[in-house]
PDB file of N, CA and C in Angstrom:
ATOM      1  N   UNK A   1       0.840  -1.172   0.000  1.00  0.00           N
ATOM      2  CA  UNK A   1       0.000   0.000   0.000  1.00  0.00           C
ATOM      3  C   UNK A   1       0.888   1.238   0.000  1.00  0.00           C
ATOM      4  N   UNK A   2       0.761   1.923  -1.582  1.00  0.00           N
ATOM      5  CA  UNK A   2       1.645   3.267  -1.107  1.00  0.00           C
ATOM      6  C   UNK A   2       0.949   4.715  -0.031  1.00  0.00           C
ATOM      7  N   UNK A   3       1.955   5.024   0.214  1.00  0.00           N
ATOM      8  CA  UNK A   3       1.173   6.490   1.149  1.00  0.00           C
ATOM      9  C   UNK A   3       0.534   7.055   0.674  1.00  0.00           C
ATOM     10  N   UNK A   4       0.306   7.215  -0.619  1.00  0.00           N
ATOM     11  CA  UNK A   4      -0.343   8.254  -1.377  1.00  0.00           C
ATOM     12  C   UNK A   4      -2.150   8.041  -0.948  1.00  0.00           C
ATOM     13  N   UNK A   5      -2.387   6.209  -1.014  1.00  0.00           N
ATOM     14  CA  UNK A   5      -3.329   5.865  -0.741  1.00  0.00           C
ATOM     15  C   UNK A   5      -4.566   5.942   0.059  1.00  0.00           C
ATOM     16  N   UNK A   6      -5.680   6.571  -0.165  1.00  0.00           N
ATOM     17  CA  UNK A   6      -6.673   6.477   1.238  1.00  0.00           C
ATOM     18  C   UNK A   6      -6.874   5.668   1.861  1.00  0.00           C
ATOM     19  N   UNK A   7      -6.975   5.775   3.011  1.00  0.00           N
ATOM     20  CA  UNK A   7      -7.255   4.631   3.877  1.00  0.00           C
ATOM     21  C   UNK A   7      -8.814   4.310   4.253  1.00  0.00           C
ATOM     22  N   UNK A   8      -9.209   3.127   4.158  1.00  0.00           N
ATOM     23  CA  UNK A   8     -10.554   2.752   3.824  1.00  0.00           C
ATOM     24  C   UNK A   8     -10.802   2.191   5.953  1.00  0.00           C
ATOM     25  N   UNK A   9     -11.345   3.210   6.025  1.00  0.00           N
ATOM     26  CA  UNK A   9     -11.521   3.219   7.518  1.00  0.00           C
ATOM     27  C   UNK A   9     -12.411   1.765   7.876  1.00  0.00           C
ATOM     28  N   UNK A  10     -13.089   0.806   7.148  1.00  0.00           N
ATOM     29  CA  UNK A  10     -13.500  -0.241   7.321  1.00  0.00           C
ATOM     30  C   UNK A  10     -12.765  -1.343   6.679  1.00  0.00           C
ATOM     31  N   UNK A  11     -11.551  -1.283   6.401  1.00  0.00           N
ATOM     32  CA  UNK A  11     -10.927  -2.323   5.746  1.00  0.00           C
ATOM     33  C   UNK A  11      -9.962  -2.553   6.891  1.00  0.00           C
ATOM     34  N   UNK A  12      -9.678  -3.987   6.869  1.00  0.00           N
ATOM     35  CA  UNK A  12      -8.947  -4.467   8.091  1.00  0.00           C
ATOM     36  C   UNK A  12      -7.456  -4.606   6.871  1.00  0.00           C
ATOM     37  N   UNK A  13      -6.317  -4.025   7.421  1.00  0.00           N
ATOM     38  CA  UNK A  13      -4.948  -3.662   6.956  1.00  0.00           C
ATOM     39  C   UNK A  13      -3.898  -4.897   7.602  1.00  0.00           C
ATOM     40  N   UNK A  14      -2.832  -5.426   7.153  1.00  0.00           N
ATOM     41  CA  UNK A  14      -2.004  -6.513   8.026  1.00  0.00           C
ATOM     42  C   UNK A  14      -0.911  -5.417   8.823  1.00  0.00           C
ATOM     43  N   UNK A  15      -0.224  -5.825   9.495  1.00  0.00           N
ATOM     44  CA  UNK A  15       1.295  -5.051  10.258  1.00  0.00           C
ATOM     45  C   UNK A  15       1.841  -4.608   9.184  1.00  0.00           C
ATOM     46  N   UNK A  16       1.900  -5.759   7.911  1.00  0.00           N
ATOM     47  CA  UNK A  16       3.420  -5.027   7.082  1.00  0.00           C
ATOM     48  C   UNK A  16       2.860  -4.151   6.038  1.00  0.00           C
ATOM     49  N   UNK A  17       1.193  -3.765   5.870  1.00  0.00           N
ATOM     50  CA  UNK A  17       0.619  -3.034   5.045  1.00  0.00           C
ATOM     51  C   UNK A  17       0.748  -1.506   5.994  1.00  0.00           C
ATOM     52  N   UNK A  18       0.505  -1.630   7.154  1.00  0.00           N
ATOM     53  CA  UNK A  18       0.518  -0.173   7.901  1.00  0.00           C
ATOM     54  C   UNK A  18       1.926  -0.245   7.717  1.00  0.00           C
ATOM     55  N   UNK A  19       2.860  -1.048   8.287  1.00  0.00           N
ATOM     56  CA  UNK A  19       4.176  -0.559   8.247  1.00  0.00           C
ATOM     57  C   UNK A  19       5.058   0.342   6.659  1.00  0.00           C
ATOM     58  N   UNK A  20       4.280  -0.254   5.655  1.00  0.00           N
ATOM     59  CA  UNK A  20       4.626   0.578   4.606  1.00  0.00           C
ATOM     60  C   UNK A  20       3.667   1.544   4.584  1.00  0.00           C
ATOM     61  N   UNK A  21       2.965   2.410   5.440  1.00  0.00           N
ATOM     62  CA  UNK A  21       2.120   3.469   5.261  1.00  0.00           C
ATOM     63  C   UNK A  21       3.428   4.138   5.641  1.00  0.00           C
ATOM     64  N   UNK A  22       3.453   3.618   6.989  1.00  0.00           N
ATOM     65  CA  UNK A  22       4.242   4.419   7.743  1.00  0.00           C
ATOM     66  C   UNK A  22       5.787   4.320   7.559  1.00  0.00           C
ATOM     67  N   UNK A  23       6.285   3.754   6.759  1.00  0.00           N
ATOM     68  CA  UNK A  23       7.564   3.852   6.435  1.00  0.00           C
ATOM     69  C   UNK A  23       8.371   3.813   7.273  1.00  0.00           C
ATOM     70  N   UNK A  24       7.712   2.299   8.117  1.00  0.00           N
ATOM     71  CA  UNK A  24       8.978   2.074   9.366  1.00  0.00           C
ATOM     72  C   UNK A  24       8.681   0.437   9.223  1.00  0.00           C
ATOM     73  N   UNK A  25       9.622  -0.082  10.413  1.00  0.00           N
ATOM     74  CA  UNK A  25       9.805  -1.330  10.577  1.00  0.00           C
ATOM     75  C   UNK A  25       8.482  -2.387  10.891  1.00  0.00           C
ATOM     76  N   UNK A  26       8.049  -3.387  10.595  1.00  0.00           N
ATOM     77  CA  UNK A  26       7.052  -4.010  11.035  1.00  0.00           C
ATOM     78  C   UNK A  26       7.034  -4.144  12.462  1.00  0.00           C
ATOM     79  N   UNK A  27       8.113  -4.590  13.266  1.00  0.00           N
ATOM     80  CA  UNK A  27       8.428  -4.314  14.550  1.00  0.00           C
ATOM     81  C   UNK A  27       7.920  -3.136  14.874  1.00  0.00           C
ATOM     82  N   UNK A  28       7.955  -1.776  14.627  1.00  0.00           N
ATOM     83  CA  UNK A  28       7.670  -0.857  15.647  1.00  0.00           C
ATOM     84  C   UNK A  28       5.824  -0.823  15.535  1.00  0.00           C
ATOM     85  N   UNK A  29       5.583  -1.723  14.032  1.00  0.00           N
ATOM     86  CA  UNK A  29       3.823  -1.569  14.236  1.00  0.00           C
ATOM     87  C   UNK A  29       3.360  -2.438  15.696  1.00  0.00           C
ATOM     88  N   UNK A  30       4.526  -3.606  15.621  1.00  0.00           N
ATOM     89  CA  UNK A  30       4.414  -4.717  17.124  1.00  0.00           C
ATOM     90  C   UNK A  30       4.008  -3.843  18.297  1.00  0.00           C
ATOM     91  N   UNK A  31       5.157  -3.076  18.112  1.00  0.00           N
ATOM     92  CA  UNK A  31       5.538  -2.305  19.927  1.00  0.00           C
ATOM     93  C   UNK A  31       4.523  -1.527  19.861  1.00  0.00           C
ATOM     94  N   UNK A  32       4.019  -1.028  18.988  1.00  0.00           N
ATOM     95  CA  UNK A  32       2.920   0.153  18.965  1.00  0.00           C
ATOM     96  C   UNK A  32       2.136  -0.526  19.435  1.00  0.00           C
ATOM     97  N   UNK A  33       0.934  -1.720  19.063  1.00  0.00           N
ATOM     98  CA  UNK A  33       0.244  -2.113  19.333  1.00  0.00           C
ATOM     99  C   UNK A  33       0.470  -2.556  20.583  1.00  0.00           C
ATOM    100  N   UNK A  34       1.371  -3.162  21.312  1.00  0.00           N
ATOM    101  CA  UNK A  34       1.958  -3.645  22.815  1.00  0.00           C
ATOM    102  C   UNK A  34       1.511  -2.608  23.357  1.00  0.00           C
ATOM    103  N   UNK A  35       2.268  -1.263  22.898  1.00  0.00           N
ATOM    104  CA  UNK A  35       2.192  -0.170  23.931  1.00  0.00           C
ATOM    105  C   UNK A  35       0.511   0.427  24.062  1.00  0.00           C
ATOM    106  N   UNK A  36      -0.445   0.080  23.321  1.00  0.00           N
ATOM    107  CA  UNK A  36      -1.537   0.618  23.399  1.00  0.00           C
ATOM    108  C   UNK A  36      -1.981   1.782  22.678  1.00  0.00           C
ATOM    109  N   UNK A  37      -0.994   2.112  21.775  1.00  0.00           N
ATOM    110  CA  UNK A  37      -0.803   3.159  20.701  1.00  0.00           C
ATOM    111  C   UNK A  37      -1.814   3.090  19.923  1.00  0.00           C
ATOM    112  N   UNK A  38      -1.708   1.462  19.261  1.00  0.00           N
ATOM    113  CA  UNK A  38      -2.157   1.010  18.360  1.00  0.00           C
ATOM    114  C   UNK A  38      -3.248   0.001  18.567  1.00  0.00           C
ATOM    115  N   UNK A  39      -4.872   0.276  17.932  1.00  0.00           N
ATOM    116  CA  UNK A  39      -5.264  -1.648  18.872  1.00  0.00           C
ATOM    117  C   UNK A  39      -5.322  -1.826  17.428  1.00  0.00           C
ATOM    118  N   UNK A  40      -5.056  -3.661  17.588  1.00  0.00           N
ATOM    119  CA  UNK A  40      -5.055  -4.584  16.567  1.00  0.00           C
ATOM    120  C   UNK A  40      -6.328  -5.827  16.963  1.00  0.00           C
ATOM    121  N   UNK A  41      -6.228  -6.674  15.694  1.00  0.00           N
ATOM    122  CA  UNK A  41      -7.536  -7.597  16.257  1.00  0.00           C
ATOM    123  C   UNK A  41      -6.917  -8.805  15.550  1.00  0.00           C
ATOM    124  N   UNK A  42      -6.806  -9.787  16.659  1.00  0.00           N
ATOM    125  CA  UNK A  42      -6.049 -11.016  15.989  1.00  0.00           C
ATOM    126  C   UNK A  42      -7.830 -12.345  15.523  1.00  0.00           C
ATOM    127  N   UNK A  43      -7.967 -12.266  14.600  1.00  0.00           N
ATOM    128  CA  UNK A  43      -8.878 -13.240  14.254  1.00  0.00           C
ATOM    129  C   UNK A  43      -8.383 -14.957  14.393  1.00  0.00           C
ATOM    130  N   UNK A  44      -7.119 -14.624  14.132  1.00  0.00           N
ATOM    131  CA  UNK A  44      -6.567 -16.209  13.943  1.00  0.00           C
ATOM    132  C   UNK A  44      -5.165 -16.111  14.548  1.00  0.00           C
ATOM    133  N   UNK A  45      -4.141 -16.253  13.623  1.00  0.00           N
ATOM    134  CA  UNK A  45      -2.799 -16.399  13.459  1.00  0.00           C
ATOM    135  C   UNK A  45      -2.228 -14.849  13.367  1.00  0.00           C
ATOM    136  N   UNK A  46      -2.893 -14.100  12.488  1.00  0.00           N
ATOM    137  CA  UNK A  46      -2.559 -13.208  12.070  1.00  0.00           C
ATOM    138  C   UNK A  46      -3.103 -11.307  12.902  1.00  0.00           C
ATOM    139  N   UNK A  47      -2.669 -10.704  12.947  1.00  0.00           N
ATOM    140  CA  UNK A  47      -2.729  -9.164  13.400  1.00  0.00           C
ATOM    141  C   UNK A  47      -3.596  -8.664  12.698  1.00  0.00           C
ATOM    142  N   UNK A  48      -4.662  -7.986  12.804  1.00  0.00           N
ATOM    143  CA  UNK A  48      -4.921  -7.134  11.617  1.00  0.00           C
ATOM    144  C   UNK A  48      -5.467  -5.669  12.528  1.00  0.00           C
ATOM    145  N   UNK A  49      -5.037  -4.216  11.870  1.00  0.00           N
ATOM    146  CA  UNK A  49      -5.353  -3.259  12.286  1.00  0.00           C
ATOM    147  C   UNK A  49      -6.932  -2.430  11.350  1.00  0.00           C
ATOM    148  N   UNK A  50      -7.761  -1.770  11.803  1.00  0.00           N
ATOM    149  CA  UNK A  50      -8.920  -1.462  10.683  1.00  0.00           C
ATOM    150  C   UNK A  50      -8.427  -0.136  10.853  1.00  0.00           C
ATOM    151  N   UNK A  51      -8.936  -0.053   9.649  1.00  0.00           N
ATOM    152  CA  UNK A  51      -8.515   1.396   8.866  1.00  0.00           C
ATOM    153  C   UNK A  51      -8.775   2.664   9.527  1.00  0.00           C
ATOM    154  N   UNK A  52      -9.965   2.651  10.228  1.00  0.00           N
ATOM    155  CA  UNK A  52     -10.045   3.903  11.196  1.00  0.00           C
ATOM    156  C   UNK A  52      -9.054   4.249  12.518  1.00  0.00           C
ATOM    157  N   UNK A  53      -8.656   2.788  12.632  1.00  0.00           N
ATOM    158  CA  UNK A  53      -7.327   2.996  13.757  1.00  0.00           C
ATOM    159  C   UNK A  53      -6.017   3.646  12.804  1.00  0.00           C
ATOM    160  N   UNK A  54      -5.738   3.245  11.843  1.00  0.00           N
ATOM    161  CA  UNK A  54      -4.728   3.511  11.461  1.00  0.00           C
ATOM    162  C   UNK A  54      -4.650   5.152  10.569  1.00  0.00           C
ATOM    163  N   UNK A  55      -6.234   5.338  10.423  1.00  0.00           N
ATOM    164  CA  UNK A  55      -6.245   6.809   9.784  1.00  0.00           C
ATOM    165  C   UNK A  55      -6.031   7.951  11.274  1.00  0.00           C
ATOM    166  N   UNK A  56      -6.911   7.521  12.804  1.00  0.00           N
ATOM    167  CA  UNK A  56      -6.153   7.808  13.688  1.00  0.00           C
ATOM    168  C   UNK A  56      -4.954   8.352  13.765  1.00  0.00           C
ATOM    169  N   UNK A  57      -4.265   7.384  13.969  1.00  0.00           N
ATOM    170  CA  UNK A  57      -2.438   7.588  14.304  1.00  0.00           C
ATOM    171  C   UNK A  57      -2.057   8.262  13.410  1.00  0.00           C
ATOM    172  N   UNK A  58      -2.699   8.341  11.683  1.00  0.00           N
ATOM    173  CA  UNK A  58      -1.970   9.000  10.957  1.00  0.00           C
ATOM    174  C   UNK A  58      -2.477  10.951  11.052  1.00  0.00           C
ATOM    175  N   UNK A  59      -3.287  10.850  11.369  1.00  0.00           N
ATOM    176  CA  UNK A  59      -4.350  12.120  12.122  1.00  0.00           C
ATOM    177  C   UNK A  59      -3.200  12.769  13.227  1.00  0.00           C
ATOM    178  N   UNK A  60      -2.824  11.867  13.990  1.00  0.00           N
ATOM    179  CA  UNK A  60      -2.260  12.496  15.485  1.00  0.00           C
ATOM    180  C   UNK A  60      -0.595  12.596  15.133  1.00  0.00           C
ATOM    181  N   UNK A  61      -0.463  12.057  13.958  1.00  0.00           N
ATOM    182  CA  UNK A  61       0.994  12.023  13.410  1.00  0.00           C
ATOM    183  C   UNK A  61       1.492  13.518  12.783  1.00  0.00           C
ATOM    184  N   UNK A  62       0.410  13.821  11.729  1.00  0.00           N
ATOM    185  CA  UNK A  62       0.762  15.419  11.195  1.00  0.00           C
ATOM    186  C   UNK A  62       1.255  16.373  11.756  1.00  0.00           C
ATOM    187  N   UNK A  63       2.217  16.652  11.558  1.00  0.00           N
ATOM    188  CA  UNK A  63       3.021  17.916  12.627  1.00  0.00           C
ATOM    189  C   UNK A  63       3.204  19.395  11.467  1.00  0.00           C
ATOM    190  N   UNK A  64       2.874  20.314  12.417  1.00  0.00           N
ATOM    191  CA  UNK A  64       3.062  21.830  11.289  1.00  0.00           C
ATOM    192  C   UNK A  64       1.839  21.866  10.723  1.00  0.00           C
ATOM    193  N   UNK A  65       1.757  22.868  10.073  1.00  0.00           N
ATOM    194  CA  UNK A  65       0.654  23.668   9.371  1.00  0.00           C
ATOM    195  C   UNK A  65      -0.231  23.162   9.680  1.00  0.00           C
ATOM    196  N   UNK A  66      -1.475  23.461   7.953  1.00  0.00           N
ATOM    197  CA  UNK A  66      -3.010  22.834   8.364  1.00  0.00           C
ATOM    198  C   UNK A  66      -3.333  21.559   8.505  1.00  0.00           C
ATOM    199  N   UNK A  67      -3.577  20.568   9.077  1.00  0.00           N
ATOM    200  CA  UNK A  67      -4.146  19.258   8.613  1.00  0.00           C
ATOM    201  C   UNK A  67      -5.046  18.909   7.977  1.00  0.00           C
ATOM    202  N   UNK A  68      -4.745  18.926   6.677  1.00  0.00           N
ATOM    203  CA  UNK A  68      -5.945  18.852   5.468  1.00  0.00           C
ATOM    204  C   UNK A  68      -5.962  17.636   4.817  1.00  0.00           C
TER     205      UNK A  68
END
């Protein structure tokens, strides 16, 4: 998923799909979610974050000017 992309606030996203939003390590999507930053929803085996969490963080992330 590139950044450019909207985020579909009802679509459930994996770790390494947010982690390329965010252009960091899959690990720090881990610790995020550990730390309570982030909630995730494990259905099975797998992590998955929904899109309104992750448009969130990207909301509280914008630093400077307008947030548009």
């Amino acid at each position: 998923m590139a950044a450019t992309e909207s985020v579909d606030p009802e679509k459930f996203y994996t770790i390494q799909e947010v982690a390329e939003l965010f252009r960091c390590d899959h690990q720090a999507i881990r610790r995020w979610i550990a730390a309570g930053r982030l909630r995730g929803f494990q259905p099975g085996h797998r992590i998955l974050i929904r899109g309104r969490e992750v448009q969130r963080l990207l909301d509280q992330s914008i630093v400077g000017g307008d947030a548009q």
